[in-house]
C-alpha atoms as a PDB file:
ATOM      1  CA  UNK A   1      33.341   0.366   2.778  1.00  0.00           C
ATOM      2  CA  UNK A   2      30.025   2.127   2.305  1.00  0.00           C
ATOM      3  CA  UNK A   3      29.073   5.106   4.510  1.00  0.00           C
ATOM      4  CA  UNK A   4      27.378   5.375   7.977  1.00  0.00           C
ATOM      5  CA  UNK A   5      24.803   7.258   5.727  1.00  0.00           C
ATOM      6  CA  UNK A   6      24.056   5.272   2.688  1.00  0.00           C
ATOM      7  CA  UNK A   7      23.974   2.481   5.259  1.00  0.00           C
ATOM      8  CA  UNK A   8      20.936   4.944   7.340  1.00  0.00           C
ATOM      9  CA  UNK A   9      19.162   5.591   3.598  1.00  0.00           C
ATOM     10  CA  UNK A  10      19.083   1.970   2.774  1.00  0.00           C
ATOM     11  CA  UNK A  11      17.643   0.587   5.763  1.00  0.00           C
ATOM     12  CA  UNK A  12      14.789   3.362   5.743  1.00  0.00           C
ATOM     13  CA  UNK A  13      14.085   3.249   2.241  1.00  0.00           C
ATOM     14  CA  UNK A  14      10.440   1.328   1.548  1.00  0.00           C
ATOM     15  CA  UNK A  15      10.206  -1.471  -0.845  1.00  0.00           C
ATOM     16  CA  UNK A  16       7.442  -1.203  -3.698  1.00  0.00           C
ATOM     17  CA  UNK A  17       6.166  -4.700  -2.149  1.00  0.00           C
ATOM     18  CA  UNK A  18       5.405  -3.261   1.133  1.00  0.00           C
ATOM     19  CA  UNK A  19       3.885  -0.350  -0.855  1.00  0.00           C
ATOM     20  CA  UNK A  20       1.521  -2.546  -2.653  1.00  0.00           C
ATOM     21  CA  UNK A  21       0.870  -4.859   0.210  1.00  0.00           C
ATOM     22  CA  UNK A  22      -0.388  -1.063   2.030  1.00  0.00           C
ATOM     23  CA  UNK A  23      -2.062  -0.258  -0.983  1.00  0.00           C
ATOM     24  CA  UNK A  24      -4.186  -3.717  -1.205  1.00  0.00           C
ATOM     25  CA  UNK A  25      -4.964  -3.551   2.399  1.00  0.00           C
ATOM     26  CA  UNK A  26      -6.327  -0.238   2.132  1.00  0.00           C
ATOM     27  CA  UNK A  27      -8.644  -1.188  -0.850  1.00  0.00           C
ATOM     28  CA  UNK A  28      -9.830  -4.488   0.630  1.00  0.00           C
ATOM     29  CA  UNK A  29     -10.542  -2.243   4.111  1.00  0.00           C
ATOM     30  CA  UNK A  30     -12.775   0.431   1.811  1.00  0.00           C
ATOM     31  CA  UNK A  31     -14.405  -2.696   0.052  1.00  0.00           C
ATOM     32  CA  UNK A  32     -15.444  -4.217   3.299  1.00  0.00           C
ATOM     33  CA  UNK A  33     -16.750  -1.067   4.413  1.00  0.00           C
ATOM     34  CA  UNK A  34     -19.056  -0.176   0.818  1.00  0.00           C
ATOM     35  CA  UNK A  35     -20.518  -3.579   1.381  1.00  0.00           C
ATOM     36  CA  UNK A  36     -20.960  -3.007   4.947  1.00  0.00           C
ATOM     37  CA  UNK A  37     -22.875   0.312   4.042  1.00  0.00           C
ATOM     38  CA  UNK A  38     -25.016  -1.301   0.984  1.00  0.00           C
ATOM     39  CA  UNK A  39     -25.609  -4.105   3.291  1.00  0.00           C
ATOM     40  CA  UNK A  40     -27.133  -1.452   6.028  1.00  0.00           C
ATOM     41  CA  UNK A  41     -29.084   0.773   3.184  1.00  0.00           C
ATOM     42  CA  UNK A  42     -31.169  -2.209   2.012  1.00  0.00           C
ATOM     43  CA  UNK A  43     -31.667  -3.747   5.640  1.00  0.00           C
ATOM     44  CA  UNK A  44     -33.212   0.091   6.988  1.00  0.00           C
ATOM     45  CA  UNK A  45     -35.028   0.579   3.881  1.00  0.00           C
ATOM     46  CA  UNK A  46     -36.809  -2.856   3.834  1.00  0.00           C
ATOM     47  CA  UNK A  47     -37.244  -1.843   7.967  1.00  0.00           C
ATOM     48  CA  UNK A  48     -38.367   1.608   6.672  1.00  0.00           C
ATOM     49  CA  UNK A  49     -40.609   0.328   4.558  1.00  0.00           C
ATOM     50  CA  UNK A  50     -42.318  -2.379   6.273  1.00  0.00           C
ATOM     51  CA  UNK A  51     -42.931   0.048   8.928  1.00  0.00           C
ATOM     52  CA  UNK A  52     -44.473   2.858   6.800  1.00  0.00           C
ATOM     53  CA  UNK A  53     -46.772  -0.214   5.138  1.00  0.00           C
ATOM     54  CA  UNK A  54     -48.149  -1.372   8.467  1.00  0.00           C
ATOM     55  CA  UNK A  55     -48.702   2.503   9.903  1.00  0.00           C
ATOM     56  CA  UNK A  56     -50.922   3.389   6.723  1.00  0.00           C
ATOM     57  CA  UNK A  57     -52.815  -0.066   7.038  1.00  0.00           C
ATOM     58  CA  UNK A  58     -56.186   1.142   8.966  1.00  0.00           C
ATOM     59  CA  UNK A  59     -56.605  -0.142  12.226  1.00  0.00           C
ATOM     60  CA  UNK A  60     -58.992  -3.150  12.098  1.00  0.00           C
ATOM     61  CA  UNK A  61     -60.995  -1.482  15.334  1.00  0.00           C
ATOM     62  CA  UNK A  62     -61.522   1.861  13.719  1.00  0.00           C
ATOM     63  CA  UNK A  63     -65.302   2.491  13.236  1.00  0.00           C
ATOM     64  CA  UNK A  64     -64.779   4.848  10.645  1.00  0.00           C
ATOM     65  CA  UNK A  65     -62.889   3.426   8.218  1.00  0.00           C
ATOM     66  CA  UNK A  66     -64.193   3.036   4.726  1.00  0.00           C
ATOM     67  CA  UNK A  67     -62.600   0.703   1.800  1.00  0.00           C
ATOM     68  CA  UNK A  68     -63.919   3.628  -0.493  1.00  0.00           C
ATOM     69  CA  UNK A  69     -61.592   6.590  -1.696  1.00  0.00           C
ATOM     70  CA  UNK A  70     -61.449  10.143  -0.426  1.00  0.00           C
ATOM     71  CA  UNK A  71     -63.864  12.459  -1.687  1.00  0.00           C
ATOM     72  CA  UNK A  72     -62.136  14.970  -4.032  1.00  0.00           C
ATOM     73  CA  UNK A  73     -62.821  18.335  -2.916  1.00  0.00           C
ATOM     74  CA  UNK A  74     -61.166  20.142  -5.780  1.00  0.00           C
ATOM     75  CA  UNK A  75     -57.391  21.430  -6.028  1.00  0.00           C
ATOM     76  CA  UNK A  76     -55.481  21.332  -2.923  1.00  0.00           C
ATOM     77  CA  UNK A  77     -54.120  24.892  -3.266  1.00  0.00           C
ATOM     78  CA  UNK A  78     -56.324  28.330  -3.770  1.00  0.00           C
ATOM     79  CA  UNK A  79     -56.721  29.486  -6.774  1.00  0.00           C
ATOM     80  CA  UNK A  80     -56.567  32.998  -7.373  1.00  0.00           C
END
């Protein structure tokens, strides 16, 4: 007749099945969430970026907007 304890140990112990059915879960739960987060990088970076494109198109009313470019007015920091 086996012992009260080796009867305890048994019933607690974990089975390498439940281990890997834990494991997969957690991997398919951190794959769902990387796709989640590429999925939400592209979709605010196309927003982004559609936004910055329509604030540096000139305003269609602005009377002093010219197609030509800027003037260059030499380097941009002093020279000493």
């Amino acid at each position: 007749m086996p012992s009260f304890n080796s009867q305890r140990q048994s019933n607690r112990s974990i089975s390498r099945s439940e281990i890997i059915g834990t494991l997969r879960v957690k991997v398919l739960v951190l794959l769902a969430l990387l796709v989640a987060v590429a999925f939400y990088l592209e979709w605010s970076s196309d927003a982004n970026q559609a936004e910055f494109i329509s604030a540096t198109k000139p305003s269609a009313s602005d009377p002093n907007h010219s197609d030509a470019a800027p003037l260059y007015h030499g380097p941009y920091f002093p020279v000493f």
